[in-house]
Protein backbone atom coordinates (compact mmCIF):
# COMPACT_ATOMS: atom_id res chain seq x y z
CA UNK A 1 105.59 33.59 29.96
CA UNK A 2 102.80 31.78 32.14
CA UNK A 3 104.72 29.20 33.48
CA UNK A 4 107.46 31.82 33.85
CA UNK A 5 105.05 34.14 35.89
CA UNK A 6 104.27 31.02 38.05
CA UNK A 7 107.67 29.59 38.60
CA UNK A 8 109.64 32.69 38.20
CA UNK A 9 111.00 32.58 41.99
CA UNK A 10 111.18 28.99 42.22
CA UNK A 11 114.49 28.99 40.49
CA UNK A 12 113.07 28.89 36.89
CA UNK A 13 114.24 31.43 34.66
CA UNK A 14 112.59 32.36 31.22
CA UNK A 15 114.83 30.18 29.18
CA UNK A 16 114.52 27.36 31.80
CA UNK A 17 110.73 27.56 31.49
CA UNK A 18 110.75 28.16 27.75
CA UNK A 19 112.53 24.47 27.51
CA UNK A 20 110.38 23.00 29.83
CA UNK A 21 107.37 23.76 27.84
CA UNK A 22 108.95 22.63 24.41
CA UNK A 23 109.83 18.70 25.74
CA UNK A 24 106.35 18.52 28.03
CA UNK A 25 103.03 17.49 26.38
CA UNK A 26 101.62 17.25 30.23
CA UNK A 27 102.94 21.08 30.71
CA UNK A 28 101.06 22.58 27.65
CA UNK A 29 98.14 20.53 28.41
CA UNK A 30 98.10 22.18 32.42
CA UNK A 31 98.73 25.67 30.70
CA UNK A 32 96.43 25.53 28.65
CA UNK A 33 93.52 24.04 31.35
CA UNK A 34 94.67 27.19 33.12
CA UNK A 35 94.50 29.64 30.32
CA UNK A 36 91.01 28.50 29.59
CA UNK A 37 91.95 27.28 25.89
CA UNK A 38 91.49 23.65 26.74
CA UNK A 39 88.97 22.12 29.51
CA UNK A 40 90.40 18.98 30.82
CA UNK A 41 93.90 17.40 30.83
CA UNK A 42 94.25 13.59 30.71
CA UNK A 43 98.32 12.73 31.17
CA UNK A 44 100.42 9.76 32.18
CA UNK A 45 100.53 6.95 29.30
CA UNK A 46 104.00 8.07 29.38
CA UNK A 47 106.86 8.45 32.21
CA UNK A 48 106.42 8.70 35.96
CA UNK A 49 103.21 9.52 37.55
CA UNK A 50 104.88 11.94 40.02
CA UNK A 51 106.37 14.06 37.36
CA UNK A 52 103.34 14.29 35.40
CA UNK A 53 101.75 15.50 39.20
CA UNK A 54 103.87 17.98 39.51
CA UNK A 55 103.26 19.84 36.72
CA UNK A 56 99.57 19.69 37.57
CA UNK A 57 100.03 21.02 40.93
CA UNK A 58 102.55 23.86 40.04
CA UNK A 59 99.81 24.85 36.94
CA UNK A 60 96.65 23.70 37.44
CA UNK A 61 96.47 23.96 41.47
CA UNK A 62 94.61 23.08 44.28
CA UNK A 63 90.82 23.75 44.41
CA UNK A 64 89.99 26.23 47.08
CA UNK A 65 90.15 25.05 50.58
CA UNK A 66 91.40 21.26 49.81
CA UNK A 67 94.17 20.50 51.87
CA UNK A 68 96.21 18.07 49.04
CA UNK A 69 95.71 15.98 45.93
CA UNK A 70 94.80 12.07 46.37
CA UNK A 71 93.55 9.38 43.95
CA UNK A 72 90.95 6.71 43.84
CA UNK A 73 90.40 3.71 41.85
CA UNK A 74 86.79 2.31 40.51
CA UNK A 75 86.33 -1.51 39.88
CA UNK A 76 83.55 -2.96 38.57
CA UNK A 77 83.09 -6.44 39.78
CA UNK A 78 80.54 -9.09 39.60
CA UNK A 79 78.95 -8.31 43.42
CA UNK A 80 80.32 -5.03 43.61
CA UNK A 81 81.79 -1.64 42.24
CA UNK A 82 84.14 -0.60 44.44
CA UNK A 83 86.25 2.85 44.60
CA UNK A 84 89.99 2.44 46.59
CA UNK A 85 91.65 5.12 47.95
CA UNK A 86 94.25 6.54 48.00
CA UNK A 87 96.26 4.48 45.16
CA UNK A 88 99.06 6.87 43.94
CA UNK A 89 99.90 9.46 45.96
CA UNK A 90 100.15 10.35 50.05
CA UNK A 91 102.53 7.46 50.82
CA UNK A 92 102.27 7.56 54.91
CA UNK A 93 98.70 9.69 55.31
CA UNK A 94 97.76 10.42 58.84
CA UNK A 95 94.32 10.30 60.14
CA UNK A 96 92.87 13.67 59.40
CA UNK A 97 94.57 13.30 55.64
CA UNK A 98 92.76 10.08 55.55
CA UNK A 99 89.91 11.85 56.93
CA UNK A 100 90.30 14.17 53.83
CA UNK A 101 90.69 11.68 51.38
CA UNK A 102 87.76 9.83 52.15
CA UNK A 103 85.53 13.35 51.59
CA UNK A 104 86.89 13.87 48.54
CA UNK A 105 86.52 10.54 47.24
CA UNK A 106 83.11 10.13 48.47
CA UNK A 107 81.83 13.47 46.62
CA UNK A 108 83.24 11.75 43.32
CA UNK A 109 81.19 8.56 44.33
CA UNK A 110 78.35 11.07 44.16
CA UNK A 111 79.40 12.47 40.46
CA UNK A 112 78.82 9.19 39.47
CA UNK A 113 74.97 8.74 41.01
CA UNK A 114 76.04 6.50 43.44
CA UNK A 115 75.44 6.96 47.76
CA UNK A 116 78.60 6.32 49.47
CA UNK A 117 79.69 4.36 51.88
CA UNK A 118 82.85 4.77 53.27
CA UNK A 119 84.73 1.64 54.96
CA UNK A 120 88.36 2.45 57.07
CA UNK A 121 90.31 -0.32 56.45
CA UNK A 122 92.82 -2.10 58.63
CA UNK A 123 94.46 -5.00 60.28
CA UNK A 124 92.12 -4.41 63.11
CA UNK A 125 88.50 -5.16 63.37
CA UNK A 126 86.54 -2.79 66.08
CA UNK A 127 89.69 -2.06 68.37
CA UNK A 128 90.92 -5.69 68.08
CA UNK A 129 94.54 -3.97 67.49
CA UNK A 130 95.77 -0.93 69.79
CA UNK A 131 98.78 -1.05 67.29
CA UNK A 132 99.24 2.99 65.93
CA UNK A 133 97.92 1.92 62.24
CA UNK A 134 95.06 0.45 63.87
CA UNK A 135 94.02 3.60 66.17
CA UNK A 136 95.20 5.76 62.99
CA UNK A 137 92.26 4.22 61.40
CA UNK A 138 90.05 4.66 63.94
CA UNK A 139 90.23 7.94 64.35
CA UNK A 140 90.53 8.78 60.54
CA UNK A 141 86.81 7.42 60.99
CA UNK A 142 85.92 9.51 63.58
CA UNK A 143 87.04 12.70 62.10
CA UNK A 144 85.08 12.19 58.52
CA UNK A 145 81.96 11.27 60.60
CA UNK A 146 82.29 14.28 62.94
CA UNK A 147 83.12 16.39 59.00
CA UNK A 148 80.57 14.61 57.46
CA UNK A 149 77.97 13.23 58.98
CA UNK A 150 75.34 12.58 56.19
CA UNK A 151 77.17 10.26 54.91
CA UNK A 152 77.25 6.11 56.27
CA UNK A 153 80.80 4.97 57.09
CA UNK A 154 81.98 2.69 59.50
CA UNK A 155 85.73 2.06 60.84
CA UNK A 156 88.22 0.51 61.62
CA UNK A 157 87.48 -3.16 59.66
CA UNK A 158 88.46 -6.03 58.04
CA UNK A 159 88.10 -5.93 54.43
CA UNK A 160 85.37 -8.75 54.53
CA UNK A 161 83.58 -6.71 57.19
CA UNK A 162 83.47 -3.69 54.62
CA UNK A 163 81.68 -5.82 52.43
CA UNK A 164 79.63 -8.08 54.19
CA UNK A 165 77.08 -6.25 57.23
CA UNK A 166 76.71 -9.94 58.60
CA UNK A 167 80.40 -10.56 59.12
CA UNK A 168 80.06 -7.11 60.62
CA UNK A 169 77.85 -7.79 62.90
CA UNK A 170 79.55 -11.07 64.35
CA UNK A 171 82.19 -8.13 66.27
CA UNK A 172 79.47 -5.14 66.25
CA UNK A 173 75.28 -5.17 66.25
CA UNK A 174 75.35 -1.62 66.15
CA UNK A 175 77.37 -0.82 63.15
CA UNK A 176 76.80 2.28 61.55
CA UNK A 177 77.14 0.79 58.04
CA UNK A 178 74.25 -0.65 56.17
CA UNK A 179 74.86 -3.09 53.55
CA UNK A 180 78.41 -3.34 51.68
CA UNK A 181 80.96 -0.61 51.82
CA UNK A 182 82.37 0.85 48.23
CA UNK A 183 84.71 3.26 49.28
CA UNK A 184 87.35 1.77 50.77
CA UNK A 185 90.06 4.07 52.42
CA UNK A 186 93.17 2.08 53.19
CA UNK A 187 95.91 2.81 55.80
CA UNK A 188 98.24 3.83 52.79
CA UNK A 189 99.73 3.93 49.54
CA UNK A 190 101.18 0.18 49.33
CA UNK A 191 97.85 -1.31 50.71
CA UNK A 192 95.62 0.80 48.00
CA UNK A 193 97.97 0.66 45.28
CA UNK A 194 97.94 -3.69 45.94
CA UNK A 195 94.65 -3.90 46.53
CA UNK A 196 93.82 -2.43 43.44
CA UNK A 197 95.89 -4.45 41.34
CA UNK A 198 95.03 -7.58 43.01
CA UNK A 199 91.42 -6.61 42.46
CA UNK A 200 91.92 -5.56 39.10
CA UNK A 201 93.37 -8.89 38.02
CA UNK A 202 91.48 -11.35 39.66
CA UNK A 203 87.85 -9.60 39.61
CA UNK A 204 87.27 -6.78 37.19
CA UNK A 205 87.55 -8.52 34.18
CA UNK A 206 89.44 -5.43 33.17
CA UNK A 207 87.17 -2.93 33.71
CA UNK A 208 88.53 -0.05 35.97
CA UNK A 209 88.22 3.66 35.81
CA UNK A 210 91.20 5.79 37.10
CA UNK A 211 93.12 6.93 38.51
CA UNK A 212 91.08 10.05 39.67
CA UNK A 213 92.49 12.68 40.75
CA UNK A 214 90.95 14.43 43.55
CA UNK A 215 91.27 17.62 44.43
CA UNK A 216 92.36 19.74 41.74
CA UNK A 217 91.39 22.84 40.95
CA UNK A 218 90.40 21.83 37.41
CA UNK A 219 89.34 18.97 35.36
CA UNK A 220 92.89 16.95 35.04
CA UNK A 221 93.73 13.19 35.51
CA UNK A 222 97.33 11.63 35.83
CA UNK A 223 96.97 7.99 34.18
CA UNK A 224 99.71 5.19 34.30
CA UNK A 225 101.58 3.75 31.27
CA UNK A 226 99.60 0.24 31.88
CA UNK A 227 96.41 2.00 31.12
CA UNK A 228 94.02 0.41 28.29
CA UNK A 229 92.00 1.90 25.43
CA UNK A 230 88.61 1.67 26.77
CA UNK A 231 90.70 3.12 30.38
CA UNK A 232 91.67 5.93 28.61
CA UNK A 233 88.43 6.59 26.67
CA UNK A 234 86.54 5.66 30.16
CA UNK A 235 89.07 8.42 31.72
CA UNK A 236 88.01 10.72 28.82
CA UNK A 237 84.59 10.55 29.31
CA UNK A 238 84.94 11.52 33.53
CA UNK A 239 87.05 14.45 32.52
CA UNK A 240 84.63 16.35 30.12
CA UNK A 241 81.72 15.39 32.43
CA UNK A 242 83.42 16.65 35.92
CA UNK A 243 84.40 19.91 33.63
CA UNK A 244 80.89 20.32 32.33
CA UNK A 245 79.71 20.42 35.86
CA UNK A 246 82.43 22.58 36.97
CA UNK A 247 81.49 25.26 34.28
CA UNK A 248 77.47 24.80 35.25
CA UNK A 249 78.49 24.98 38.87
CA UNK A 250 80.45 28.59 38.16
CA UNK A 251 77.37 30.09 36.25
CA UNK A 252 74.54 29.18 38.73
């Protein structure tokens, strides 16, 4: 009857949304985030991640006043732990959706005690490119200072200037990055989505948290099929944490 009520003039009738319950884990799980009988939702080990997404965002929702779901990636490396965004879902963003993404991702880079600092990462270095991904970048970077200006970012760059302020410095003294970057906003979905693979292969030794789903208006995380054990129980332990705080955050 829930899903009915939510779906009912989207085409789905009562039997329609009686089946679709039955033959969905992912659905139950969403209803019953929603209905309060269940605090987090972890999904994805099986099937597509944009069909287990879409059940989250006709059930579970957008939180108030976020303009769309994205995803990051954490990597813990030897030199670094980095956070990559956005690797699953806004194929082409533009620059204030990237401007978006990379507020979202760096208040989860706070859940996890960490400062952030957000890198905008192109082909260009400092206006070396006028080509449209390049100036996307650029003024994806201006729009999350101007939203959020607390926080140290610096844009557009190379990926070694993100992590290295001396290599920064060789094209701009006056950077307004200190130290290495670790949230690193890419122009889209094929350059996160490689970067964290590569990464994840050749660096991590394995150890990656995500994807995280930003956004939501609940605790809820879409995983992949190639996810491990300790992914999943890593994954687990984010979810009841980030609804913990959501339930402390509602009764202060």
């Amino acid at each position: 009857e829930e899903y009915h009520a939510l779906m009912g003039r989207d085409g789905i009738t009562p039997e329609t949304a009686k089946a679709a319950v039955r033959r969905s884990n992912t659905l139950i799980g969403a209803l019953m985030v929603r209905l309060g009988d269940a605090d987090a939702l972890l999904c994805g080990l099986v099937g597509r991640f944009d069909h287990h997404l879409e059940h989250v965002r006709h059930v579970i929702g957008l939180k108030e006043g976020t303009p769309g779901f994205a995803t990051v990636n954490a990597l813990m490396l030897d030199q670094h732990t980095l956070f990559i965004a956005d690797t699953y879902i806004n194929e082409e963003p533009t620059a204030e959706q990237l401007a978006g993404i990379a507020q979202l991702a760096a208040e989860e880079v706070q859940r996890f005690g960490l400062p952030p600092k957000v890198a905008f990462l192109s082909h260009s270095n400092y206006g070396s490119s006028t080509r449209p991904s390049a100036r996307k970048m650029r003024a994806a970077r201006d729009l999350f200072k101007e939203a959020a200006p607390h926080i140290e970012c610096d844009g557009e760059l190379h990926g070694d200037a993100a992590l290295s302020e001396s290599v920064r410095k060789k094209s701009l003294i006056e950077t307004t990055l200190e130290g290495a970057a670790n949230v690193l906003i890419c122009p889209n979905l094929d350059a996160a989505n490689i970067l964290f693979n590569v990464l994840k292969t050749t660096g991590s030794h394995g150890t990656t948290i995500g994807p995280i789903l930003l956004g939501a208006a609940a605790s809820a995380h879409v995983l992949t099929p190639s996810s491990t054990v300790r992914r999943v129980v890593n994954m687990t332990a984010l979810a009841a944490a980030n609804a913990a705080a959501a339930k402390t955050a509602k009764t202060s």
